[in-house]
Protein backbone atom coordinates (compact mmCIF):
# COMPACT_ATOMS: atom_id res chain seq x y z
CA UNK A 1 31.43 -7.88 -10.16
CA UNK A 2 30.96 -9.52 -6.90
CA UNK A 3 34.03 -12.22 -5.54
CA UNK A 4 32.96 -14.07 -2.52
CA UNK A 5 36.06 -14.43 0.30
CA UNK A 6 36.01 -16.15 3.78
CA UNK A 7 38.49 -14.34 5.69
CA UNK A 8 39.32 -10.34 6.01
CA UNK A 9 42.83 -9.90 6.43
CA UNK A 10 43.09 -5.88 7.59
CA UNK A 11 47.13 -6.11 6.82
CA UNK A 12 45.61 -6.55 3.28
CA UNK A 13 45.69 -3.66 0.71
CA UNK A 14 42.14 -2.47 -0.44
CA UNK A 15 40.40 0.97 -1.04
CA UNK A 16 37.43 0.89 1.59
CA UNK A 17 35.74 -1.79 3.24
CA UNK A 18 31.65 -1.46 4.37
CA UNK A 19 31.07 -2.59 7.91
CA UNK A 20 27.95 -3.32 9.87
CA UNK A 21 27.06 -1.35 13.26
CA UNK A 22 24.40 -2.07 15.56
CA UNK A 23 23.20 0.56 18.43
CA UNK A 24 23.89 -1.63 21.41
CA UNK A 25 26.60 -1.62 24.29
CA UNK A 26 30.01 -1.03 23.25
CA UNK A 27 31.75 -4.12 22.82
CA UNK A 28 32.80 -5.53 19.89
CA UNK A 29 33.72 -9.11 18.83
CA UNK A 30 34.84 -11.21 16.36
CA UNK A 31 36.42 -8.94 13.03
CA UNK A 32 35.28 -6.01 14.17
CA UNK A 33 37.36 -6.70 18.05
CA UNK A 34 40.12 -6.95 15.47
CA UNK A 35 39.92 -4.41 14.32
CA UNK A 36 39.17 -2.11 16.98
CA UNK A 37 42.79 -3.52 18.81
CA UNK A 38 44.33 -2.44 15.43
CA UNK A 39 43.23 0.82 15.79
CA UNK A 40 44.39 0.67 20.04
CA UNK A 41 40.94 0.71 20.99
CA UNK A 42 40.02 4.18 19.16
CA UNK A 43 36.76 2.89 17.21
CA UNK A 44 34.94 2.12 21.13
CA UNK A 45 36.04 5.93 21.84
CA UNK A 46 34.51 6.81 18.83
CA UNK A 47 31.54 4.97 18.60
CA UNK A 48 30.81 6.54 22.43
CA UNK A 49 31.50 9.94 21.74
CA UNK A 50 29.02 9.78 18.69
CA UNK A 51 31.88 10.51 15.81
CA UNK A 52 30.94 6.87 14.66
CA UNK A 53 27.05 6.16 14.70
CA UNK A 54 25.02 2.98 15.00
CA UNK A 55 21.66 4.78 14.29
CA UNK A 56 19.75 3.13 11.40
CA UNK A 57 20.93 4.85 8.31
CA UNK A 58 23.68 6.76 9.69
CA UNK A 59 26.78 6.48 7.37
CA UNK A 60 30.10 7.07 9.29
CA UNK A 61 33.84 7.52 7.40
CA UNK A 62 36.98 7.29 9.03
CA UNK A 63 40.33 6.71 7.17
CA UNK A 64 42.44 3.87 8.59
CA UNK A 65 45.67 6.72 8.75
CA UNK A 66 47.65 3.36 7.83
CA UNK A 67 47.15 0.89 11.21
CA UNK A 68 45.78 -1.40 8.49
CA UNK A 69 45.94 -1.93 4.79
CA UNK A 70 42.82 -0.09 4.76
CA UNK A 71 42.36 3.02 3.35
CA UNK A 72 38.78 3.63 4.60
CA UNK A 73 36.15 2.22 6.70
CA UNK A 74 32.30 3.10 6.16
CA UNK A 75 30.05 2.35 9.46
CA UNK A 76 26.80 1.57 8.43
CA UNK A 77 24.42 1.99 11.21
CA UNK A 78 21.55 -0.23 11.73
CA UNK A 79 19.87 0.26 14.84
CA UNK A 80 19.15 -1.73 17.17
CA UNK A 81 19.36 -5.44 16.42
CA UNK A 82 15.76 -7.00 17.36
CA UNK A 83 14.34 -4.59 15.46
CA UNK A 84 16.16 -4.91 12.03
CA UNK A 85 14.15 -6.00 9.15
CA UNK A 86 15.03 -7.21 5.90
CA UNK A 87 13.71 -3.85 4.35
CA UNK A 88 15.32 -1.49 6.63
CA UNK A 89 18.85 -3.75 5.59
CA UNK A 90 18.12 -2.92 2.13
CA UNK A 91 17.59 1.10 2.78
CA UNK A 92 20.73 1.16 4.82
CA UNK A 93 22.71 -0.74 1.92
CA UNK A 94 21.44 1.42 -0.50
CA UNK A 95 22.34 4.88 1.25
CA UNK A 96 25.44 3.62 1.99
CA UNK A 97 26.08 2.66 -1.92
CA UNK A 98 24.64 5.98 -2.85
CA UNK A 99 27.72 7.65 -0.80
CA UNK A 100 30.03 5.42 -1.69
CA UNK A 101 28.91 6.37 -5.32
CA UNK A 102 29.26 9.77 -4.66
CA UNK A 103 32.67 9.14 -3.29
CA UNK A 104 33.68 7.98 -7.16
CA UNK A 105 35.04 4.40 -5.56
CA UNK A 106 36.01 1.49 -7.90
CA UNK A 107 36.34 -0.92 -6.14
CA UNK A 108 34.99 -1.88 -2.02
CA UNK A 109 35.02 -4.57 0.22
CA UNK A 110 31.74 -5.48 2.89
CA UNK A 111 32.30 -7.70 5.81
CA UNK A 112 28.64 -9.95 5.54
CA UNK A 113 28.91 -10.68 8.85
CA UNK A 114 28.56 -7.69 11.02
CA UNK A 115 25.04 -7.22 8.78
CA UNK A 116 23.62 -10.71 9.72
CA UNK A 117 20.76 -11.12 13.12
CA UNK A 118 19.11 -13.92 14.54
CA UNK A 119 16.74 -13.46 11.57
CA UNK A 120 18.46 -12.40 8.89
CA UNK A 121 21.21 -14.85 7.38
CA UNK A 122 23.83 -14.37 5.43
CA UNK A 123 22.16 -15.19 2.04
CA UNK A 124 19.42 -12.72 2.89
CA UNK A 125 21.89 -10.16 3.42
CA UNK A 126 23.60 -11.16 0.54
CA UNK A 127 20.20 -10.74 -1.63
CA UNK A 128 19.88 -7.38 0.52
CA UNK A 129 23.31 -6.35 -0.59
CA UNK A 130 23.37 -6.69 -4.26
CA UNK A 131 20.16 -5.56 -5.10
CA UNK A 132 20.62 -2.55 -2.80
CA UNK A 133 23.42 -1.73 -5.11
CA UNK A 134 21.79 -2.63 -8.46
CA UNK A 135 18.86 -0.15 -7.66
CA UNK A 136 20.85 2.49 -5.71
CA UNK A 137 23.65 3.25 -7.98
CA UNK A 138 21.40 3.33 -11.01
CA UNK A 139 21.20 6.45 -13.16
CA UNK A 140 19.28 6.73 -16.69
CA UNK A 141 21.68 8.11 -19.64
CA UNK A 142 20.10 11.39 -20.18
CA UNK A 143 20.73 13.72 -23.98
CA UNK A 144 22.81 16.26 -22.24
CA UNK A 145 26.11 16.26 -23.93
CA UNK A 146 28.74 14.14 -21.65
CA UNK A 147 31.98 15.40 -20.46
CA UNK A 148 35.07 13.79 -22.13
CA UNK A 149 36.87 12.84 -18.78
CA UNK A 150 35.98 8.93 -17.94
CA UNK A 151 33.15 7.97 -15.65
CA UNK A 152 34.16 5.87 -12.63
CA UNK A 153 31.87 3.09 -11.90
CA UNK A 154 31.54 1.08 -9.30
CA UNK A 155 32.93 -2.61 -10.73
CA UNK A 156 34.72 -4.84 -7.84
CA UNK A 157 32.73 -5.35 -4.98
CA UNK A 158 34.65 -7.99 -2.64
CA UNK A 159 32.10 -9.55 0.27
CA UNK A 160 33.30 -11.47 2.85
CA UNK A 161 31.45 -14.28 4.95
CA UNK A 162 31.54 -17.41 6.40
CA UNK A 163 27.95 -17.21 7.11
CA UNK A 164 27.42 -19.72 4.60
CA UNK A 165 29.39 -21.90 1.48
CA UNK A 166 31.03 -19.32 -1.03
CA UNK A 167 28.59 -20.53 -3.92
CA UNK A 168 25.22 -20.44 -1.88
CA UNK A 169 26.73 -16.60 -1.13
CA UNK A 170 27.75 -15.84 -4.95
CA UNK A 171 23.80 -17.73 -5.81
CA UNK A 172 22.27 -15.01 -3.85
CA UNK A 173 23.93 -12.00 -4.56
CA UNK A 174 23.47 -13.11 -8.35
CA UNK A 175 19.90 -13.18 -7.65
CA UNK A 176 19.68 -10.22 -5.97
CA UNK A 177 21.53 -7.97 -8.36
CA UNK A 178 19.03 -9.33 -11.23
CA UNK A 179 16.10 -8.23 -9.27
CA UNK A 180 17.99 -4.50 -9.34
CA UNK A 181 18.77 -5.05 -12.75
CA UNK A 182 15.49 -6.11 -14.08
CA UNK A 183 14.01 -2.61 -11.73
CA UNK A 184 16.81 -0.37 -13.51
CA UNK A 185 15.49 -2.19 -17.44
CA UNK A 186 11.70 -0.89 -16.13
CA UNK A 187 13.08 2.66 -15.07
CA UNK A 188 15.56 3.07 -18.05
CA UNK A 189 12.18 2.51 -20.08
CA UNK A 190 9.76 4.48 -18.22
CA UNK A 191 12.19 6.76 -18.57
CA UNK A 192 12.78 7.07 -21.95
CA UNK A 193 11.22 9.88 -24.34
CA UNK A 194 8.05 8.89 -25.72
CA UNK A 195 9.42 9.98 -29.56
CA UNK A 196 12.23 7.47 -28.53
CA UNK A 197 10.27 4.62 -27.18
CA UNK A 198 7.54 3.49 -29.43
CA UNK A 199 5.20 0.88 -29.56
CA UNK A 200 7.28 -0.73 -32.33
CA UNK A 201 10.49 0.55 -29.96
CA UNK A 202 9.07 -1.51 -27.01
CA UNK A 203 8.03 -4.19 -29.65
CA UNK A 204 11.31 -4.30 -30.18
CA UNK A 205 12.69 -4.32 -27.03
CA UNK A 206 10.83 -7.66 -26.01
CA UNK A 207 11.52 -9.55 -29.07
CA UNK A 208 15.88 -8.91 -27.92
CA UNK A 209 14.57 -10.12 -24.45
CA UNK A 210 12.97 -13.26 -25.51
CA UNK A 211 16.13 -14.05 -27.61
CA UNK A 212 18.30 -13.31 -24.77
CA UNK A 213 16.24 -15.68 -22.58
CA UNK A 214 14.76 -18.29 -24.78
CA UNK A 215 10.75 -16.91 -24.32
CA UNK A 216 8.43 -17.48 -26.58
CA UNK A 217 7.42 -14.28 -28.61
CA UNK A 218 4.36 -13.18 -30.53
CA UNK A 219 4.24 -9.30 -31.80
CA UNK A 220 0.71 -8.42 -33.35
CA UNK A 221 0.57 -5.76 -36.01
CA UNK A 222 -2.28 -4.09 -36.84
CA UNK A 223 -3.43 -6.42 -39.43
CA UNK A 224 -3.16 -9.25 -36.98
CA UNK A 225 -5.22 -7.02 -34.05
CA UNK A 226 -8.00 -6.17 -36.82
CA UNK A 227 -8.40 -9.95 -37.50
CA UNK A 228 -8.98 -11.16 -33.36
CA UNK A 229 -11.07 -8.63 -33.25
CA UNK A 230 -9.48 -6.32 -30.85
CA UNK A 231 -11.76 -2.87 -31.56
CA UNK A 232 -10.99 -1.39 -27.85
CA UNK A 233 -7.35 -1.60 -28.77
CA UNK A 234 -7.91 -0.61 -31.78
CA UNK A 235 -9.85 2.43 -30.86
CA UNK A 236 -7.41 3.92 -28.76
CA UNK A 237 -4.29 4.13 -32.09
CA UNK A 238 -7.25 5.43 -33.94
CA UNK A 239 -5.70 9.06 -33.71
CA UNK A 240 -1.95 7.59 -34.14
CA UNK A 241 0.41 7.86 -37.04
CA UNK A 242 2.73 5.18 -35.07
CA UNK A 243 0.98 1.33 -35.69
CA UNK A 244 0.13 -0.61 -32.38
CA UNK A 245 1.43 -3.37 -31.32
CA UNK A 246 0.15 -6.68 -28.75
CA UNK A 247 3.32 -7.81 -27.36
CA UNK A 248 3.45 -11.30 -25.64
CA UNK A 249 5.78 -13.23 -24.00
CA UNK A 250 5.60 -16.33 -22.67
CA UNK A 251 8.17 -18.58 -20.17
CA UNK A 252 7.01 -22.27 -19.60
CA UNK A 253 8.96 -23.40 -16.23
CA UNK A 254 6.73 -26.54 -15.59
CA UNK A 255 6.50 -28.97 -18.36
CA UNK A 256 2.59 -28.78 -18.98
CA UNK A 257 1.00 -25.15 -19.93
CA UNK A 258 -1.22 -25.18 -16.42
CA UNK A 259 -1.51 -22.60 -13.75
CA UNK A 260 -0.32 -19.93 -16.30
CA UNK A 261 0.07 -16.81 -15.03
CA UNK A 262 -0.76 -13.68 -16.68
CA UNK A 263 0.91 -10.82 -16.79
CA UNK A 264 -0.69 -7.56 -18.34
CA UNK A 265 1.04 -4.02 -18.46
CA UNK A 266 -0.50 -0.96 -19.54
CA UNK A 267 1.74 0.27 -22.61
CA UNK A 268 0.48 3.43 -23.28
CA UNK A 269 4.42 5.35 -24.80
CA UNK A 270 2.33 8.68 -24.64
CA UNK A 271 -0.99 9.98 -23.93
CA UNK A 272 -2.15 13.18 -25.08
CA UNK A 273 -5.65 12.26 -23.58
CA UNK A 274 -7.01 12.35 -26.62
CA UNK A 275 -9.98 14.51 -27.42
CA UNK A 276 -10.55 14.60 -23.86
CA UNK A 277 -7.32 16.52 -23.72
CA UNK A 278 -5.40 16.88 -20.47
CA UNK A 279 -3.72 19.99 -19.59
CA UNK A 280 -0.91 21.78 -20.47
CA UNK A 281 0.64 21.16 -16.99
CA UNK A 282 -1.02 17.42 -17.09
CA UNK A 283 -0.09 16.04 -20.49
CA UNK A 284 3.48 16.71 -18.94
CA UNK A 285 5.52 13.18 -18.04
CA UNK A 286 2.92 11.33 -20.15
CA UNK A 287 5.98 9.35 -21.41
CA UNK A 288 5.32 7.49 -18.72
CA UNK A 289 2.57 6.16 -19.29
CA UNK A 290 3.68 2.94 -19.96
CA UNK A 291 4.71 2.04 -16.56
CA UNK A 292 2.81 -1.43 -16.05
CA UNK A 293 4.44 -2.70 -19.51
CA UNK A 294 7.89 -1.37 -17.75
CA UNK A 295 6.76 -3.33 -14.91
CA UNK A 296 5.93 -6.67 -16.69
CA UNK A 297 9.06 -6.24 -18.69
CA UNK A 298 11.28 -6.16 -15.81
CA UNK A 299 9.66 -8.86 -13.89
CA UNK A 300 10.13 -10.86 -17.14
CA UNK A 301 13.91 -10.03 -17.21
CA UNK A 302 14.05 -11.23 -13.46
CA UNK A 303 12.17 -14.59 -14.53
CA UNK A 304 14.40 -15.14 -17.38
CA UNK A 305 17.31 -14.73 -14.96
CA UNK A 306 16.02 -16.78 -12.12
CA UNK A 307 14.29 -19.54 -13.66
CA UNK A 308 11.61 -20.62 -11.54
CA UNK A 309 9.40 -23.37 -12.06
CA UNK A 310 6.20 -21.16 -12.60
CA UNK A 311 4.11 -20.77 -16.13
CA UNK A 312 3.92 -17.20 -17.55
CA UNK A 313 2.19 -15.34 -20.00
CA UNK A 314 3.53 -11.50 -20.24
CA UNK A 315 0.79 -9.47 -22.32
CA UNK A 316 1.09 -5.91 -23.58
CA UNK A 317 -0.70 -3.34 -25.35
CA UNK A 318 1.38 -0.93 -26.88
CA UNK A 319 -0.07 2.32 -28.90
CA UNK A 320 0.17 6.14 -28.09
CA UNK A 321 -2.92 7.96 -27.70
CA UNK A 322 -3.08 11.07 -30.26
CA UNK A 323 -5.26 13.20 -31.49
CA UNK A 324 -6.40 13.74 -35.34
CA UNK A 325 -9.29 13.87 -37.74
CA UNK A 326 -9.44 9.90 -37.57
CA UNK A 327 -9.04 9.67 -33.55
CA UNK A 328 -12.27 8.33 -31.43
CA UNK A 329 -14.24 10.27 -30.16
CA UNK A 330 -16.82 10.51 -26.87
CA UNK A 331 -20.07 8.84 -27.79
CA UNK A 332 -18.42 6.47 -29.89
CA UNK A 333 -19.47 2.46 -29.60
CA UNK A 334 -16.71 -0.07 -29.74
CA UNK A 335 -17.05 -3.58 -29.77
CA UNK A 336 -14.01 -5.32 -27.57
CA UNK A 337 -12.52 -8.50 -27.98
CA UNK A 338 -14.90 -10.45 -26.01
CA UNK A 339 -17.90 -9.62 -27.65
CA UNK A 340 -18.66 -6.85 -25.44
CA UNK A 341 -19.66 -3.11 -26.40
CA UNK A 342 -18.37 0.06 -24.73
CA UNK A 343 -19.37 3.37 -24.84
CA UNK A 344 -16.92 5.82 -24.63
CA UNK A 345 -17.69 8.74 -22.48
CA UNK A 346 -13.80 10.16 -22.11
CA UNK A 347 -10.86 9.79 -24.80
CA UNK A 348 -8.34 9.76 -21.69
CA UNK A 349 -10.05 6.66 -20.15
CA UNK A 350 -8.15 4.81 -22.61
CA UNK A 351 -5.92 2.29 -20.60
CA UNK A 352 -8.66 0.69 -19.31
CA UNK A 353 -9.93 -0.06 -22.97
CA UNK A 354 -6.61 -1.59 -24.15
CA UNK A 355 -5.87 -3.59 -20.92
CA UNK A 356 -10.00 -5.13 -21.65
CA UNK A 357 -8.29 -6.63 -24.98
CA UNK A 358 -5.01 -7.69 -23.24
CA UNK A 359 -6.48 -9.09 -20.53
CA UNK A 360 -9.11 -11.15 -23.16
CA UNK A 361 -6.39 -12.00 -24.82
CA UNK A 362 -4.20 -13.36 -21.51
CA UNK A 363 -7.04 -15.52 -21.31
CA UNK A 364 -6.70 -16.58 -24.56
CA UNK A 365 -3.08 -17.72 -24.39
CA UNK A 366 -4.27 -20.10 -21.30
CA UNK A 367 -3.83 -17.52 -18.31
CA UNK A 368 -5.42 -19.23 -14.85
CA UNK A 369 -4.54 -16.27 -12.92
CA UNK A 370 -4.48 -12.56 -13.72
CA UNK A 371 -2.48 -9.27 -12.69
CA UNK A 372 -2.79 -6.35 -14.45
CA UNK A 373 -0.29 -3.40 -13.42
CA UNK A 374 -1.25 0.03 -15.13
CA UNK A 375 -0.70 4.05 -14.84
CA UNK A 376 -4.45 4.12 -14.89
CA UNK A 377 -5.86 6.74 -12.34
CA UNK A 378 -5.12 9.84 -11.10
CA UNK A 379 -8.11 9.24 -8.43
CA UNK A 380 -5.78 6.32 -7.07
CA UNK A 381 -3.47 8.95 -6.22
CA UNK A 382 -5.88 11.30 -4.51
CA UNK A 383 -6.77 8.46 -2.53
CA UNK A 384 -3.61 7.18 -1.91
CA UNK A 385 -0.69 9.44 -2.05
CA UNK A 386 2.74 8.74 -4.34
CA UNK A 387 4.15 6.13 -1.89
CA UNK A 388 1.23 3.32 -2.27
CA UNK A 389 -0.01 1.20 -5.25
CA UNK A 390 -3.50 0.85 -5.07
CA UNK A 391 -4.86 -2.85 -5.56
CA UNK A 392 -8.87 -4.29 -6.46
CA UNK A 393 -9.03 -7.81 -6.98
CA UNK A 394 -11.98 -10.66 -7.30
CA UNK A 395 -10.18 -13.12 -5.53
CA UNK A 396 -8.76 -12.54 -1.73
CA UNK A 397 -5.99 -15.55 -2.02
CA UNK A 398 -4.41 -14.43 -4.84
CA UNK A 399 -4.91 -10.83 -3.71
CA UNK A 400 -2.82 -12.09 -0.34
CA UNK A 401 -0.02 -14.03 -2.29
CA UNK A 402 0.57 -10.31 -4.41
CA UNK A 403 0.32 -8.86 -1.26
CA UNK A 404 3.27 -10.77 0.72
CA UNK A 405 5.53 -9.92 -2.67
CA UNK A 406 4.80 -6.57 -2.51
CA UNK A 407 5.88 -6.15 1.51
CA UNK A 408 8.88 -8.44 0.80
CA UNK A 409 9.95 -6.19 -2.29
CA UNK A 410 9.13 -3.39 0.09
CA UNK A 411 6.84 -1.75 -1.93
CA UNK A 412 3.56 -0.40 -0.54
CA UNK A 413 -0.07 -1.66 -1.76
CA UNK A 414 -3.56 -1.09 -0.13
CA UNK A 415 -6.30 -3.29 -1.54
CA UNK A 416 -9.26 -0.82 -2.44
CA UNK A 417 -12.92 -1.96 -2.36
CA UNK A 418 -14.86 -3.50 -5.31
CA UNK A 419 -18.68 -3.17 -4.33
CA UNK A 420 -21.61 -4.75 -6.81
CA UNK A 421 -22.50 -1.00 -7.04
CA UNK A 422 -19.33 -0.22 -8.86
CA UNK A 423 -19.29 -2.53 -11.15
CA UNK A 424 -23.34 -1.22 -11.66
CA UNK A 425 -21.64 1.91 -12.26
CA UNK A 426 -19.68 0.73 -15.46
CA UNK A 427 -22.18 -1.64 -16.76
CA UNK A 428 -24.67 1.85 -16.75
CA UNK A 429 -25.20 2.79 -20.30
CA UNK A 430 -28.58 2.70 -22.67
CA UNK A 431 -26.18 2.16 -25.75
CA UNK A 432 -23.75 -0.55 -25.00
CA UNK A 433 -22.55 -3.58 -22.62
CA UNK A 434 -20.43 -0.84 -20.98
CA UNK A 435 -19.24 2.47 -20.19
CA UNK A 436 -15.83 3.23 -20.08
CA UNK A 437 -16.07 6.30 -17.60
CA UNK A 438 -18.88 6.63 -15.22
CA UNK A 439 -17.68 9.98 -13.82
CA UNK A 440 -14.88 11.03 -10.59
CA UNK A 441 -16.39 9.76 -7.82
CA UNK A 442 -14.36 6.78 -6.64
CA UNK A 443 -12.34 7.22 -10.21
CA UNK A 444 -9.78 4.52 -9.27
CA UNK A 445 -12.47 2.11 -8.09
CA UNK A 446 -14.38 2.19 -11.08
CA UNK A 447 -11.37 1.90 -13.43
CA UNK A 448 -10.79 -1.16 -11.85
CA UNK A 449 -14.18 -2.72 -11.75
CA UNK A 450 -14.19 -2.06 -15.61
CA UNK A 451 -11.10 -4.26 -16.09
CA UNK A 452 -12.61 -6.88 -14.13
CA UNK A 453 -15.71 -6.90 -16.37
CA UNK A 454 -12.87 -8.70 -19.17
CA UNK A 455 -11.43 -10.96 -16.26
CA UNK A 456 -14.54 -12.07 -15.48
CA UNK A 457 -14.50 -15.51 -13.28
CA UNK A 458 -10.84 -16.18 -14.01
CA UNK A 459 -8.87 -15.08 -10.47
CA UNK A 460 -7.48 -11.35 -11.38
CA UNK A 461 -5.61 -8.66 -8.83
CA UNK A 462 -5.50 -5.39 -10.65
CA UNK A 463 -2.69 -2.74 -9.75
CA UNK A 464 -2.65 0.98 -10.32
CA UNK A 465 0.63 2.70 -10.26
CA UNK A 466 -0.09 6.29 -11.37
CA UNK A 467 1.67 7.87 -8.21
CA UNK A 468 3.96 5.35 -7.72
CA UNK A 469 5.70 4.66 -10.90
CA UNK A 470 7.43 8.21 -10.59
CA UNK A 471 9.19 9.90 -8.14
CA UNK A 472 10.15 13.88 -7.54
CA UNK A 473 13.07 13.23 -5.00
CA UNK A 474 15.62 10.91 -4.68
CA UNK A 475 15.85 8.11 -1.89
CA UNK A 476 17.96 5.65 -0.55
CA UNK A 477 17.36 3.17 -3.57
CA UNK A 478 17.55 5.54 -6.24
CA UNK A 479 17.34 8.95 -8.14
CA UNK A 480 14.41 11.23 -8.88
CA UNK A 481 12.17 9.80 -11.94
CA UNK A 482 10.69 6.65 -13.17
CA UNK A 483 10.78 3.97 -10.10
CA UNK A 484 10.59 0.33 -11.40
CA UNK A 485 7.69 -0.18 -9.15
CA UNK A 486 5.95 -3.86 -9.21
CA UNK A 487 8.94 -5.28 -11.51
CA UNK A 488 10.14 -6.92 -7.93
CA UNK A 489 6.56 -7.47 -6.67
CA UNK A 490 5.84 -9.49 -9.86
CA UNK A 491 8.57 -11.32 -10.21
CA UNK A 492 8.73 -12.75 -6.23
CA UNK A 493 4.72 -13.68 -6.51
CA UNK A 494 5.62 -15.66 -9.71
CA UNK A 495 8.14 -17.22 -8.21
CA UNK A 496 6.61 -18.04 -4.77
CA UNK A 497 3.33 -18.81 -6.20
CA UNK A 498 1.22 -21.55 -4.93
CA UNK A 499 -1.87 -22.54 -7.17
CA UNK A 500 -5.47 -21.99 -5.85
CA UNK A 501 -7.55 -24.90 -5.01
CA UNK A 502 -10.12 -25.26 -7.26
């Protein structure tokens, strides 16, 4: 898809070409001086009257009318220089791809060069560029019935630099585009119908990932669940015609099984709420409900592209949550994993109760370090809005190391409080260990606190995505619906990870 070039010969014939602007004096140099005296100095009239603009995000068209083999030029405007950050490069490539999209183009040409500052190099912008693209250009296959004339697709992207050697450019636009990949695999599933997707579906699904990338795979049936023990789980595909599955993956990039880290996705593929039944307008979308295993799925994909020299452990729990004669009910006692009892006050608390097996089991497998992603709350989002992921943890290092992922993935995350009164809160009940619901106030906070019950001493960040996982509008990385969210986050804290002194 991508062919790396040094030098950008205008006289040369090609369909559009993507060039960089920044919002400072008029004078250009280099390429873009070029090309200006091709054009007899028209592109500095332009860019002064305002027809051409160097405002971040502003995407400017002209057609070349033939002073160069040209066809088209897109200005991407980027502001001013100093203040460019990696992120905001990202945005602007994505709008730009969006339009260019849009436009029904086959093939384009960027010149690298006029993107790059004094602190952003050509392989960032690279990275910048072909993930941009990955993630903005994606769109999920819906059931409507397709036209017959051909879709055009964006295939030949042409990027020219001399920034840096060709293959350290074509490395990391190769990575990039497999961090928008592995996104688009966690929206195309978040996305999916829940009467298409399964828990033997996403069972499925991760046993054709670890052949494609030579993980390790374990798929527990029922049978195998009963035996470990796993009555939380269990609990929850009481109600279920559809068997459950505990999905794991694992990815050894060191040659010793040390400083494994675990990663646990919610993999709920529908939830009615159970007999604590949501509402006709909120049991609406509850496909997506499996957004953390989406997540942790993705970020897997991303590992199995990149290779890093990290140990991982990918765990999911995978059941819908129905309703029938057999189906628990509030009041009932379960005994989880670990040993420990919970009483269930409310059927629709149930992702908390599968993740407390998952993340016993994560442990079991030889997990160090634990993140849990999850559609868990809707109290995270009436805390937080839709834009942030709301994060609890037990240990402020690792929290921080999550943390600088998620701003370098550019996705938002506020770290929410976990008080010895909370976790008093869950541990409240006169018939068991546990409760799994000790009412609404501070809903999110005591979600998480319950989780950490199961991670216990062992280093854990827990992340709830309920109003980030979806979206209602389009934006300059991508359409309307499922998001991808954490699949990037994940996979750069696994592979930046540093171990925590012990």
């Amino acid at each position: 898809m991508f062919h790396v070039k040094e030098e950008l010969v205008l006289s040369d014939k090609q369909e559009a070409l993507v060039v960089g602007l920044f919002d400072q004096p008029v004078k250009f140099s280099g390429e873009l001086a070029n090309l200006d005296k091709a054009f007899d100095g028209q592109l500095t009239e332009l860019v002064k009257s305002g027809d051409i603009s160097a405002k971040l995000n502003k995407i400017s068209k002209i057609h070349s009318l033939g002073k160069i083999g040209i066809k088209r030029i897109w200005f991407v405007g980027l502001g001013k220089e100093k203040e460019l950050t990696f992120d905001h490069l990202r945005k602007a490539f994505g709008k730009t791809f969006k339009t260019i999209k849009a436009n029904k183009l086959e093939e384009v040409s960027v010149y690298l060069d006029s993107f790059l500052t004094e602190t952003i190099n050509g392989l960032d912008a690279a990275h910048a560029l072909s993930e941009a693209i990955a993630l903005a250009t994606y769109q999920f296959d819906h059931y409507k019935q397709k036209p017959n004339e051909p879709m055009k697709r964006l295939e030949n992207i042409t990027v020219y630099s001399t920034a840096a050697e060709k293959k350290e450019i074509n490395a990391s636009l190769t990575v990039g585009y497999a961090f928008g990949q592995g996104t688009n695999s966690a929206r195309t599933l978040v996305n999916t119908p829940g009467n298409m997707l399964t828990a033997s579906d996403l069972a499925a699904y991760a046993v054709e990932l670890a052949a494609k990338y030579n993980f390790e795979v374990e798929i527990l049936d029922k049978a195998d669940i009963e035996k470990l023990g796993m009555g939380a789980f269990l609990a929850v595909n009481k109600g279920s015609s559809e068997p459950p599955k505990m999905i794991v993956l694992k990815y050894q990039g060191k040659e010793e099984w040390e400083d494994v880290i675990g990663l646990v996705g919610k993999g709920i593929t529908f939830d009615t709420g159970g007999y604590s039944i949501k509402t006709k307008a909120g049991i609406v979308g509850m496909k997506t409900d499996m957004g953390g295993a989406a997540a942790v799925l993705g970020a897997m994909e991303i590992i199995g592209e990149t290779r890093p020299e990290q140990n991982v452990v990918a765990v999911i729990p995978s059941t819908d949550n129905m309703i029938s004669g057999n189906a628990f009910k509030p009041d009932d006692v379960i005994t989880s994993m670990s040993g420990k009892t919970i009483e269930v006050l409310n059927t629709d608390a149930e992702g908390r109760l599968v993740l407390a097996d998952a993340v016993t089991y994560a442990k079991h497998h030889g997990a160090d370090y634990l993140i849990d992603v999850a559609t868990l709350t809707g109290g995270v989002i009436t805390a937080l809005g839709v834009h942030t992921t709301g994060a609890m943890t037990n240990n402020d290092s690792l929290y921080e190391q999550v943390l600088e992922a998620a701003k370098e993935a550019g996705e938002q995350m506020w770290q929410l409080p976990l008080f010895e009164s909370e976790k008093e809160r869950v541990r409240n009940s006169k018939v068991a260990d546990l409760n799994n619901s000790p009412g609404s106030e501070g809903h999110a906070i005591v979600a998480g606190a319950f989780i950490g019950e199961f991670a216990e001493d062992t280093p854990w960040v827990h992340l709830d995505i309920a109003g980030t996982a979806t979206t209602s509008k389009e934006h300059d990385l991508g359409p309307a619906g499922a998001t991808g969210v954490m699949t990037r986050t994940l996979a750069l804290f696994v592979e930046r990870f540093e171990p925590l002194k012990k």
